[in-house]
Structures are given as C-alpha cells and as structure tokens.
Protein backbone atom coordinates (compact mmCIF):
# COMPACT_ATOMS: atom_id res chain seq x y z
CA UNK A 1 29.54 -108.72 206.35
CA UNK A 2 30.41 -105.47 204.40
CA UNK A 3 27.71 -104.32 201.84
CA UNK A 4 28.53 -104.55 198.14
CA UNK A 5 28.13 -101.47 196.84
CA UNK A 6 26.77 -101.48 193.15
CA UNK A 7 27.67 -98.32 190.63
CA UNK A 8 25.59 -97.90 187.18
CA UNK A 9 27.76 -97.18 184.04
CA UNK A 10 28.28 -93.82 183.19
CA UNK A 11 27.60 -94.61 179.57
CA UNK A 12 25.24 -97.84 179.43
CA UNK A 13 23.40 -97.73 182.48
CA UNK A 14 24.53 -101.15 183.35
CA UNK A 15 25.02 -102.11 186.95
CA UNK A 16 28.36 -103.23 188.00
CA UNK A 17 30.71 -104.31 191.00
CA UNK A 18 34.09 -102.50 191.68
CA UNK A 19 35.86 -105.61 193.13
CA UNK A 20 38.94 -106.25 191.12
CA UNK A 21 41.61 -104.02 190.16
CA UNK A 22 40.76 -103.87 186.52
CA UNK A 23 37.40 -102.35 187.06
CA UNK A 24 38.74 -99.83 189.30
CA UNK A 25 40.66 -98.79 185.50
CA UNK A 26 37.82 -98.11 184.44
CA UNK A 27 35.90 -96.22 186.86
CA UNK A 28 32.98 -95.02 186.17
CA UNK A 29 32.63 -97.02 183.41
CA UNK A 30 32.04 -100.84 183.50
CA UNK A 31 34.19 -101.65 180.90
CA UNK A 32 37.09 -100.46 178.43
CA UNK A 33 34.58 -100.48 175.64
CA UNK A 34 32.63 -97.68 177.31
CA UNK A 35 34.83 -95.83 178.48
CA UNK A 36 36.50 -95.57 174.94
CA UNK A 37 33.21 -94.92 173.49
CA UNK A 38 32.68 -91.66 175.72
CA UNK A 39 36.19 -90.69 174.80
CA UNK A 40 35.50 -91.41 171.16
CA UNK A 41 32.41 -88.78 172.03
CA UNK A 42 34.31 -86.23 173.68
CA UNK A 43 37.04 -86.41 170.23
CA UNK A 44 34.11 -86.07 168.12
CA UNK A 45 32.94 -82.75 170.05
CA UNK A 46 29.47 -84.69 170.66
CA UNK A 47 29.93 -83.25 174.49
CA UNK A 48 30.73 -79.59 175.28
CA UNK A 49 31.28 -77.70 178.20
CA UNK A 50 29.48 -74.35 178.88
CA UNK A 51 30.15 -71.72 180.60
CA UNK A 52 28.48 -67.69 180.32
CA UNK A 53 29.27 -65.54 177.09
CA UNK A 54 31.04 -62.41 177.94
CA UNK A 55 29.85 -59.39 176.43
CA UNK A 56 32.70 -58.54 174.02
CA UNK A 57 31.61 -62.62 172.98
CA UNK A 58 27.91 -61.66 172.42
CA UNK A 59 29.08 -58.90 170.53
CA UNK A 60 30.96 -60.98 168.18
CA UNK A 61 28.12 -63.08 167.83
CA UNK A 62 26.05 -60.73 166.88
CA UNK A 63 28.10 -59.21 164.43
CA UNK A 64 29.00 -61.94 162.58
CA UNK A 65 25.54 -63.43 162.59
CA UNK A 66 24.65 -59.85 160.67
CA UNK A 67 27.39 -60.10 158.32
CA UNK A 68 26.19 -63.86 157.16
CA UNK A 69 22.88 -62.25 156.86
CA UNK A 70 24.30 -59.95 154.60
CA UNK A 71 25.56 -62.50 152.47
C-alpha cells in the first residue's frame, strides 16, 4: 500500500491530503480561502521580493533621504 503523503498549508499551517483534483487547484494551499488570502497579501504589498541595491540605487537613496532631511 502506497504512503499518503501529507503537505502543511502554506498559509495556515494546517495539514492536508492532495487526493482529489480540487485540492491539486489549490496547491500549496489547502483551500481556496487561503490561497486568496495570500493573494489578497501579495495585492496589498504585505510580501516583497528582494534582491541587492545597485550603487546608482544607494545613491538615490541617499540623496533623497538628505533632501527630506532638509525639509
């Protein structure tokens, strides 16, 4: 007999089954609520994605950082 495999929620922690075709929608989510709740997060910009600043960036920072010091 094949092993069930179990898979935690990507958003609730909850442990689920992949065994019908529905949850495979939803992948890696357990349901359609939590999967629209981490899209809802990733709409609000409550995720981000870094990466490294280039220099010309840093410069930019820091010259407008001095300018709203100025203010």
């Amino acid at each position: 007999m094949p092993e069930i495999k179990k898979y935690k929620c990507a958003l609730c922690k909850k442990e689920y089954v992949r065994s019908s075709v529905k949850a495979e929608d939803y992948f890696p989510f357990c349901s359609e609520r939590c999967r629209l709740m981490d899209l809802g997060s990733w709409l609000k910009e409550e995720y981000v994605t870094s990466r490294p600043l280039k220099e010309e960036e840093l410069v930019e920072l820091a010259n407008a950082e001095g300018e709203e010091k100025e203010e």
